[in-house]
C-alpha atoms as a PDB file:
ATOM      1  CA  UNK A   1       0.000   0.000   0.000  1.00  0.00           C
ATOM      2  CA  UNK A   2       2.937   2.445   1.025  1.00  0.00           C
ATOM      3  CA  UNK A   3       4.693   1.720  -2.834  1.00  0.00           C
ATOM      4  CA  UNK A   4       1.133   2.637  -4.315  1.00  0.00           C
ATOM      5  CA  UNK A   5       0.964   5.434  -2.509  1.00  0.00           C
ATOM      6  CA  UNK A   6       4.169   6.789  -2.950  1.00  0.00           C
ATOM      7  CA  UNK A   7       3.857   6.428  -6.864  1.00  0.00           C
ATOM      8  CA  UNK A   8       1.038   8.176  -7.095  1.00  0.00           C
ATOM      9  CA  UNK A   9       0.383  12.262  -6.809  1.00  0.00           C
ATOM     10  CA  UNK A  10      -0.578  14.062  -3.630  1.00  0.00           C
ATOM     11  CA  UNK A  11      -3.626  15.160  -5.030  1.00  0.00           C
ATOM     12  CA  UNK A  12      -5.008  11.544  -6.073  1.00  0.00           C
ATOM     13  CA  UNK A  13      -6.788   9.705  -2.647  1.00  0.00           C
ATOM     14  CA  UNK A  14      -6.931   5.964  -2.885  1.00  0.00           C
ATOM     15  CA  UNK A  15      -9.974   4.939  -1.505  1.00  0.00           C
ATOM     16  CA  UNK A  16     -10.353   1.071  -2.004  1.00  0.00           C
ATOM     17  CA  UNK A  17      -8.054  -1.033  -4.454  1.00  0.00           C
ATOM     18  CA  UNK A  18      -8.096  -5.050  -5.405  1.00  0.00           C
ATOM     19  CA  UNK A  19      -5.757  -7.457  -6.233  1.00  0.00           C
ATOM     20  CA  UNK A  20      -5.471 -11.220  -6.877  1.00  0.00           C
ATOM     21  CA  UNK A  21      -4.145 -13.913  -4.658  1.00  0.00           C
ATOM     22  CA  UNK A  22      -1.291 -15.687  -6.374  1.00  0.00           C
ATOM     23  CA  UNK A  23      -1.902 -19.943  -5.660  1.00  0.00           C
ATOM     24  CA  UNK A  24       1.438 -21.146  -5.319  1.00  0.00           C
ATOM     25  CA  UNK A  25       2.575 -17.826  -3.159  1.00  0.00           C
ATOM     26  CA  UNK A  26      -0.579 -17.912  -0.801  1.00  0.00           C
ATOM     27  CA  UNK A  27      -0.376 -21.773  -0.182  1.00  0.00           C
ATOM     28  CA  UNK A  28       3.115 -21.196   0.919  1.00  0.00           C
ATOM     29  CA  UNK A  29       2.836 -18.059   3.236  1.00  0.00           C
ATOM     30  CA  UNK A  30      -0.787 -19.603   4.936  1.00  0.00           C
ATOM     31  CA  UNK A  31       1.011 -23.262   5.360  1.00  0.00           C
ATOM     32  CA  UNK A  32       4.565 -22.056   5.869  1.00  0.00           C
ATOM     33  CA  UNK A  33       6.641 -24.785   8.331  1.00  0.00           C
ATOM     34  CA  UNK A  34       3.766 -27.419   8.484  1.00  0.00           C
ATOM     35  CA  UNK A  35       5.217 -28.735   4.988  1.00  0.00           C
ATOM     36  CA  UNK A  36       7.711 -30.659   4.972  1.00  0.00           C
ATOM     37  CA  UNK A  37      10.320 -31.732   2.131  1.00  0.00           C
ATOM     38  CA  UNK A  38       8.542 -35.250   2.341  1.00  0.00           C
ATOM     39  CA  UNK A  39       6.424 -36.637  -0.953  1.00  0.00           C
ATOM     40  CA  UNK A  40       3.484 -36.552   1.261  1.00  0.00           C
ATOM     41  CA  UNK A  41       3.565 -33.016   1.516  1.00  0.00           C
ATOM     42  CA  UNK A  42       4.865 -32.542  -2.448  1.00  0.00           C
ATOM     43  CA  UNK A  43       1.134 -34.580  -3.164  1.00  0.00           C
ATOM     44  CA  UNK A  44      -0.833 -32.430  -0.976  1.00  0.00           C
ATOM     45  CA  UNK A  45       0.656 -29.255  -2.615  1.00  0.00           C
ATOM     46  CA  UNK A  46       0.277 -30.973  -5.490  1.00  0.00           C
ATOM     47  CA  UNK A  47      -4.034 -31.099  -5.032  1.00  0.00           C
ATOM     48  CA  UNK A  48      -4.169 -28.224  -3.179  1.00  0.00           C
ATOM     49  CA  UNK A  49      -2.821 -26.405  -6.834  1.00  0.00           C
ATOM     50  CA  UNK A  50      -5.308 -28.044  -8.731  1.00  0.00           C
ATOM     51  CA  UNK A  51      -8.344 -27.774  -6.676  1.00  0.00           C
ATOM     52  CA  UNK A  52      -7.604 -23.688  -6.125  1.00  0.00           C
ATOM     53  CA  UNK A  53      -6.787 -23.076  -9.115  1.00  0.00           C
ATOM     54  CA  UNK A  54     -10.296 -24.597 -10.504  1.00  0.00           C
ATOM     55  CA  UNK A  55     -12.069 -23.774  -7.901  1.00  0.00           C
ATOM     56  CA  UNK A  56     -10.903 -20.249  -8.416  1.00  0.00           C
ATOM     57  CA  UNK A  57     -10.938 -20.300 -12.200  1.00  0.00           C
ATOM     58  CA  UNK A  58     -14.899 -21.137 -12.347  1.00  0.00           C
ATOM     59  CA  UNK A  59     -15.691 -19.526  -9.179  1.00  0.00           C
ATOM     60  CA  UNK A  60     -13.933 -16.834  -9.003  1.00  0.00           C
ATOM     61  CA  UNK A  61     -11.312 -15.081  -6.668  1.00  0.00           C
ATOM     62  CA  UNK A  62     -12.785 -15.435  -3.133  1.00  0.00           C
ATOM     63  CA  UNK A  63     -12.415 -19.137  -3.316  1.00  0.00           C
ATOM     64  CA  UNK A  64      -8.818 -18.852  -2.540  1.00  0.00           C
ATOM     65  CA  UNK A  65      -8.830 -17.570   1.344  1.00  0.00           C
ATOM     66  CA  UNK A  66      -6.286 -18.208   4.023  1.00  0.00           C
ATOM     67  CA  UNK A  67      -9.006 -20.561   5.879  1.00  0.00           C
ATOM     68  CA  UNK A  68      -9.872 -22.553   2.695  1.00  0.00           C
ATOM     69  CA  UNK A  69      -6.236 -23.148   2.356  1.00  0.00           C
ATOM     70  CA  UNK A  70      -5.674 -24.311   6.097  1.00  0.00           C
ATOM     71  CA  UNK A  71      -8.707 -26.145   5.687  1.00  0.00           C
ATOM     72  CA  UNK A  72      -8.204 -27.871   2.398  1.00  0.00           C
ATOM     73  CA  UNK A  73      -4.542 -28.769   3.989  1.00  0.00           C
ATOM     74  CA  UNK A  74      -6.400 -30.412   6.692  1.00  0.00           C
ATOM     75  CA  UNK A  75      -8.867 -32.191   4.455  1.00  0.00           C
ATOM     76  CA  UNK A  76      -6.199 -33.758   2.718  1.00  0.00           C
ATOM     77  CA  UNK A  77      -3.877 -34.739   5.447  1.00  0.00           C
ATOM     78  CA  UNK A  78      -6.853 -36.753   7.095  1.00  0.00           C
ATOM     79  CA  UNK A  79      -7.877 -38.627   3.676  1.00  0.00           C
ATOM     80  CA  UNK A  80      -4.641 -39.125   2.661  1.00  0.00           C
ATOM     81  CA  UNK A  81      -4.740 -41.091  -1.292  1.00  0.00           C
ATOM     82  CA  UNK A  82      -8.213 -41.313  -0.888  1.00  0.00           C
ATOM     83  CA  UNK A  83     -10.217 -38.073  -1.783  1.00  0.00           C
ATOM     84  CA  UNK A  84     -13.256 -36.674   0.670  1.00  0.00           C
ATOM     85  CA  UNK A  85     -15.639 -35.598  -2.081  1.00  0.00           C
ATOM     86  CA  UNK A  86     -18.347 -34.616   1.254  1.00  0.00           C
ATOM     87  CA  UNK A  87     -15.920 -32.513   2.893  1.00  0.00           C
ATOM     88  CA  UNK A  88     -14.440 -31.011  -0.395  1.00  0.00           C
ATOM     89  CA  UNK A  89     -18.046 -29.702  -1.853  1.00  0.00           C
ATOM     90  CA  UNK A  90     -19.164 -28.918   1.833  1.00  0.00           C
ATOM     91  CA  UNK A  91     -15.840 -26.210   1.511  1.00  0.00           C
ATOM     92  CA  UNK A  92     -17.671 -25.247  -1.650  1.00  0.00           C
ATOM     93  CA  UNK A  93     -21.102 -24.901  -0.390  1.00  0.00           C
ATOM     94  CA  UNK A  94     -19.561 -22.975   3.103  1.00  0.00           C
ATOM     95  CA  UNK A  95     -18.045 -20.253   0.911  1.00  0.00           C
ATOM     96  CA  UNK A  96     -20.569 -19.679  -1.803  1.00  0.00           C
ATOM     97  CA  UNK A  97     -24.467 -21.061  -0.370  1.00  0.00           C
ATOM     98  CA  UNK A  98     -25.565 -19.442  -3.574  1.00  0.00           C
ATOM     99  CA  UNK A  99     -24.301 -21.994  -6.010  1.00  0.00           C
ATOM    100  CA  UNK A 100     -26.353 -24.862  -4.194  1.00  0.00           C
ATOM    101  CA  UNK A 101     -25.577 -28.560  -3.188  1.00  0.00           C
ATOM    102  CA  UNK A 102     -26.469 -29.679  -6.801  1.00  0.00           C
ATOM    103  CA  UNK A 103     -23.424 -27.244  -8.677  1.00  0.00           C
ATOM    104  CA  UNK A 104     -20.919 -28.360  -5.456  1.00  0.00           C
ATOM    105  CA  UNK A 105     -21.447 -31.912  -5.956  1.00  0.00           C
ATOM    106  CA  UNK A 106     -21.076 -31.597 -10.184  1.00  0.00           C
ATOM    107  CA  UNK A 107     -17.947 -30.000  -9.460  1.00  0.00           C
ATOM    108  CA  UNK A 108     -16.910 -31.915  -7.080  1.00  0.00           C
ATOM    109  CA  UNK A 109     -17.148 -35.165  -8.888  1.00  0.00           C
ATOM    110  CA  UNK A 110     -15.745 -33.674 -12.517  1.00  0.00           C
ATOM    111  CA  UNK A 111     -12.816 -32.219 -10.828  1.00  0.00           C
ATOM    112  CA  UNK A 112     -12.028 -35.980  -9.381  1.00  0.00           C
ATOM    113  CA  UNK A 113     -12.710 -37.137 -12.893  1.00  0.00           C
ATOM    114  CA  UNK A 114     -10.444 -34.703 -14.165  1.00  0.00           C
ATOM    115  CA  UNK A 115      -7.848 -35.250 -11.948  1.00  0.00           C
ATOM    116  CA  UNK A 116      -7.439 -38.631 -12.742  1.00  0.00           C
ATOM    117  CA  UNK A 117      -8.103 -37.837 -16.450  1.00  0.00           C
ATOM    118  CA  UNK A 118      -4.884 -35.457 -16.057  1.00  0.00           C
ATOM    119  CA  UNK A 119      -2.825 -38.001 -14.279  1.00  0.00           C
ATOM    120  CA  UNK A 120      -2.966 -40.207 -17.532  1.00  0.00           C
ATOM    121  CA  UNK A 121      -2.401 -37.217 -19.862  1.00  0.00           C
ATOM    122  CA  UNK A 122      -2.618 -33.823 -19.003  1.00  0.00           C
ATOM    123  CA  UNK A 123      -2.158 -32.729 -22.492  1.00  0.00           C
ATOM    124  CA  UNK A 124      -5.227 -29.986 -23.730  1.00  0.00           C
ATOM    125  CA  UNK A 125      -6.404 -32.259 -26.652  1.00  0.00           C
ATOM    126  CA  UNK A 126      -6.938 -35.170 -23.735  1.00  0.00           C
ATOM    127  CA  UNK A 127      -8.226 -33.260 -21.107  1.00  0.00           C
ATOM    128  CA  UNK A 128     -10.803 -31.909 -23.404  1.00  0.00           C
ATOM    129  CA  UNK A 129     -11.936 -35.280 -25.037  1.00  0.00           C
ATOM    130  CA  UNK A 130     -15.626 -36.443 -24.686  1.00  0.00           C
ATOM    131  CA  UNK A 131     -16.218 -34.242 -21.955  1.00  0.00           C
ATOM    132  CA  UNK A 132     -20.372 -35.330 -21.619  1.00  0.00           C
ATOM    133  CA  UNK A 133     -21.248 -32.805 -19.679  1.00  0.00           C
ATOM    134  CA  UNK A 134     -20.853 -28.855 -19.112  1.00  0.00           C
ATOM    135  CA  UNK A 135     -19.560 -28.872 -15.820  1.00  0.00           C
ATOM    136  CA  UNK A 136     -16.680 -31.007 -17.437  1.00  0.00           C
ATOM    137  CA  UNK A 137     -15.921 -28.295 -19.932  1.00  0.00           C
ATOM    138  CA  UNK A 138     -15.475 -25.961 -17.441  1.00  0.00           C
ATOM    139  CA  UNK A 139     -13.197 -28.120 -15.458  1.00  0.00           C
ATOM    140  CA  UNK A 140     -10.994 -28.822 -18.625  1.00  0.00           C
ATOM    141  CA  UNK A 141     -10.893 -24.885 -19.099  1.00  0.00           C
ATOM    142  CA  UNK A 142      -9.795 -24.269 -15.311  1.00  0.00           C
ATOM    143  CA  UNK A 143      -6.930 -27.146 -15.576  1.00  0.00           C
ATOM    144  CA  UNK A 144      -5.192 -24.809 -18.600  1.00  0.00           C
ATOM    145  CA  UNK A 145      -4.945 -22.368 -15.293  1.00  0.00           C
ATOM    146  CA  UNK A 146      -3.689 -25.763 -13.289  1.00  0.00           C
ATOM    147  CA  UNK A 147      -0.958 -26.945 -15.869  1.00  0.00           C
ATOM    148  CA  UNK A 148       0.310 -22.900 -16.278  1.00  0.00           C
ATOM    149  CA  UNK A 149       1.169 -23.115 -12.297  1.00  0.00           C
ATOM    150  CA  UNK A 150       2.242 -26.792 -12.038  1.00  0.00           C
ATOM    151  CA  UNK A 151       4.945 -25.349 -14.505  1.00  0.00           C
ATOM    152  CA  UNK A 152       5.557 -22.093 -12.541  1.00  0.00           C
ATOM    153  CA  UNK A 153       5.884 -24.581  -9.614  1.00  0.00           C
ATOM    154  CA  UNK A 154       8.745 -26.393 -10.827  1.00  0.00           C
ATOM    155  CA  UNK A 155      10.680 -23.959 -12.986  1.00  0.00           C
ATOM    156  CA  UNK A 156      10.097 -20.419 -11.645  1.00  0.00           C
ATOM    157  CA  UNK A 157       7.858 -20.317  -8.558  1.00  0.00           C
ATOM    158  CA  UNK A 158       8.736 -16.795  -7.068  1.00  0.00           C
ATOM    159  CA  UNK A 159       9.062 -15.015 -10.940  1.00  0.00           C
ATOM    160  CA  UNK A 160       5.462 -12.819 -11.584  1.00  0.00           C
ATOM    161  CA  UNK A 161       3.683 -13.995 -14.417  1.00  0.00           C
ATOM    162  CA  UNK A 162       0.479 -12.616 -15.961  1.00  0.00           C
ATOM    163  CA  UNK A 163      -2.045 -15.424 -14.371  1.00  0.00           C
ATOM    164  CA  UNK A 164      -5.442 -16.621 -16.583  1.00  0.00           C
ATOM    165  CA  UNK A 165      -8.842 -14.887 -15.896  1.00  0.00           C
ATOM    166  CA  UNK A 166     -10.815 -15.919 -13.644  1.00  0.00           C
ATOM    167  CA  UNK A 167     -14.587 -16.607 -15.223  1.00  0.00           C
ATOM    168  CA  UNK A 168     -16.193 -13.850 -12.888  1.00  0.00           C
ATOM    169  CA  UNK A 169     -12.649 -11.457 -13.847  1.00  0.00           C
ATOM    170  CA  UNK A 170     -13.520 -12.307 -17.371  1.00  0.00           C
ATOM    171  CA  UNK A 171     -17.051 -11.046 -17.229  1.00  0.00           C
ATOM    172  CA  UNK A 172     -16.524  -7.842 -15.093  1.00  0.00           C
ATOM    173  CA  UNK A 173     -13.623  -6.492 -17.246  1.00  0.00           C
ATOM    174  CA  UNK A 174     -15.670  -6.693 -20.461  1.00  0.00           C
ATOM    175  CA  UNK A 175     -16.831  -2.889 -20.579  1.00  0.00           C
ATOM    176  CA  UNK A 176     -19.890  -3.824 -23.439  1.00  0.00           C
ATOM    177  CA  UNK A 177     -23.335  -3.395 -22.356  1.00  0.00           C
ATOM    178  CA  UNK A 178     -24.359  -6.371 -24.229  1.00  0.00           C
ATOM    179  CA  UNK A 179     -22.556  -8.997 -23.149  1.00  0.00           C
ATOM    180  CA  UNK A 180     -24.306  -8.260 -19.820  1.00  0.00           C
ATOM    181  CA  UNK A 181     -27.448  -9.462 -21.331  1.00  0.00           C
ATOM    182  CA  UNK A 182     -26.215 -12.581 -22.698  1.00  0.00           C
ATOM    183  CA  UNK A 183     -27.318 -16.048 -21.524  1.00  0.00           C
ATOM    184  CA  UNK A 184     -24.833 -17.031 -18.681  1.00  0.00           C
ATOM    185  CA  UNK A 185     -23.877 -20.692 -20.515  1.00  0.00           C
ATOM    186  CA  UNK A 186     -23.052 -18.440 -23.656  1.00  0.00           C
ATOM    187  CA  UNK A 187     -20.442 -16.037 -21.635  1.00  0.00           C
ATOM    188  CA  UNK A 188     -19.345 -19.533 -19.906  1.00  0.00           C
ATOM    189  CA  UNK A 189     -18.307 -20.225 -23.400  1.00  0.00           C
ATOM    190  CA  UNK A 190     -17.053 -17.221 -24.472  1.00  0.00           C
ATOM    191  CA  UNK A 191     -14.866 -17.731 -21.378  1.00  0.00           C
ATOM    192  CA  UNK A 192     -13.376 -21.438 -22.450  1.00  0.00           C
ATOM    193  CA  UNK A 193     -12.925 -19.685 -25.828  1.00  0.00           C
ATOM    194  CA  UNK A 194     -10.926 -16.958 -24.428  1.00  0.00           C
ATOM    195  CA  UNK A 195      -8.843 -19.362 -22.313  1.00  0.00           C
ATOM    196  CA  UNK A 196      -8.410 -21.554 -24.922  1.00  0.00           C
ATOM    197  CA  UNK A 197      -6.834 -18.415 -27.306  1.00  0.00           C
ATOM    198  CA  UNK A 198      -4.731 -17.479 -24.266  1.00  0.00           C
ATOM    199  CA  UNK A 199      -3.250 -21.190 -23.602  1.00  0.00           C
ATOM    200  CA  UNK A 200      -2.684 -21.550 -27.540  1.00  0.00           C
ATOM    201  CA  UNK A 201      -4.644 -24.342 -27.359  1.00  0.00           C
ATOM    202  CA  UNK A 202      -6.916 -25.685 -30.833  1.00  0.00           C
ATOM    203  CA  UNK A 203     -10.294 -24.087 -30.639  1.00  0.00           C
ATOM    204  CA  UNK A 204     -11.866 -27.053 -32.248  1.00  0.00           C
ATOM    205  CA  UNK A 205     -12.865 -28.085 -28.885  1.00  0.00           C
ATOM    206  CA  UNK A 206     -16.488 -29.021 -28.723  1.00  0.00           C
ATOM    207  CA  UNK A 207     -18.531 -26.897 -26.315  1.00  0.00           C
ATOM    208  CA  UNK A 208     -22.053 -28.141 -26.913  1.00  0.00           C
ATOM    209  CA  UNK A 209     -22.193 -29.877 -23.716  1.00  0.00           C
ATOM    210  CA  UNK A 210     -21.415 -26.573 -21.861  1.00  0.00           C
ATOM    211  CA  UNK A 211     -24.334 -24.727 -23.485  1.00  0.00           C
ATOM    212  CA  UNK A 212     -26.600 -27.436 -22.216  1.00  0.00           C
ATOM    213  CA  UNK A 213     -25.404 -26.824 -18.572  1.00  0.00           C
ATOM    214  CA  UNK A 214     -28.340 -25.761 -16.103  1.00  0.00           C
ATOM    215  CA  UNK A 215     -26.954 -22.542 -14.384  1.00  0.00           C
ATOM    216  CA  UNK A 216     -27.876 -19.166 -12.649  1.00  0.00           C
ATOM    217  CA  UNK A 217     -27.020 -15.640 -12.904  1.00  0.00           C
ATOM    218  CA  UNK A 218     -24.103 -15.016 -10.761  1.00  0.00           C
ATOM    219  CA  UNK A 219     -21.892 -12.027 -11.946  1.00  0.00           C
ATOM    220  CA  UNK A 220     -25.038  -9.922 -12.900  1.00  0.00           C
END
């Protein structure tokens, strides 16, 4: 706050500003000496990645929170392998009551899905392949965001980098009137199809199944 203040004139009064939790920095300052060098610990960061940077991604930014990362640590260190698909879209359903049990538990169960899909091949082309369902789409989108930090993980973890839009960050920094009015499954898409242009990944990609999804006004 002091360096934003100090580069800016006398005259100009900062009332309110916003900014965007980084995954991989946020994880490590919340979690700090509780990890360990162990492979254990190297798994749970590992999820903990991939589930905030989805849950994030289709979300948007106030899933990532210093208690949802102490408390997805948690979650993780008492299921160990096995995954706690309950307590994972109850951590869902605690921060946003909005989305309802119904959206938690389709996340829930095509991030799994994903996850394991990504284990085999976490190349674009697979992740998107006969995805039957919307909610699947949007996962696939939101692990382009995953695959960007697994790298930053490993090769330059404390370098900035210009991070993927969130869907919600997407929406509110479109300045047309229009878009506004559109059908919230048709932004969704316009969304995948921005990511996809931003990842350099083939927008051949079928998105039919997305337009199908059930959904709400959220970012309205």
């Amino acid at each position: 706050m002091d360096d934003l203040r100090s580069s800016l004139s006398s005259s100009v009064h900062v009332r309110s500003f916003s900014c965007r939790a980084d995954v991989i920095t946020m994880t490590s300052e919340v979690l700090g000496s509780q990890v360990s060098d162990s492979a254990a610990d190297a798994g749970y960061l590992s999820f903990m990645r991939q589930w905030h940077c989805c849950t994030r991604m289709v979300f948007g930014e106030d899933m990532l929170s210093v208690r949802n990362v102490s408390h997805l640590y948690q979650i993780k260190r008492d299921s160990g392998e096995h995954i706690d698909a309950h307590r994972l879209q109850q951590m869902i359903d605690d921060k946003m009551p909005r989305l309802g049990q119904r959206t938690c538990a389709l996340f829930t169960q095509a991030f799994i899905e994903m996850r394991a899909r990504a284990a085999v091949d976490s190349s674009p082309e697979s992740l998107f392949k006969d995805c039957r369902t919307g909610m699947h789409v949007l996962l696939a989108a939101a692990w382009l965001d995953v695959l960007q930090e697994e790298e930053r993980a490993v090769v330059a973890p404390d370098v900035e980098h210009k991070s993927l839009c969130s869907y919600t960050e997407f929406v509110t920094r479109l300045t047309s009137a229009e878009f506004h009015h559109f059908h919230p499954t048709v932004r969704l898409a316009c969304w995948v199809r921005y990511l996809l242009r931003a990842t350099r990944v083939d927008e051949s990609v079928n998105l039919d199944p997305l337009l199908k999804l059930p959904c709400m006004d959220q970012v309205r």
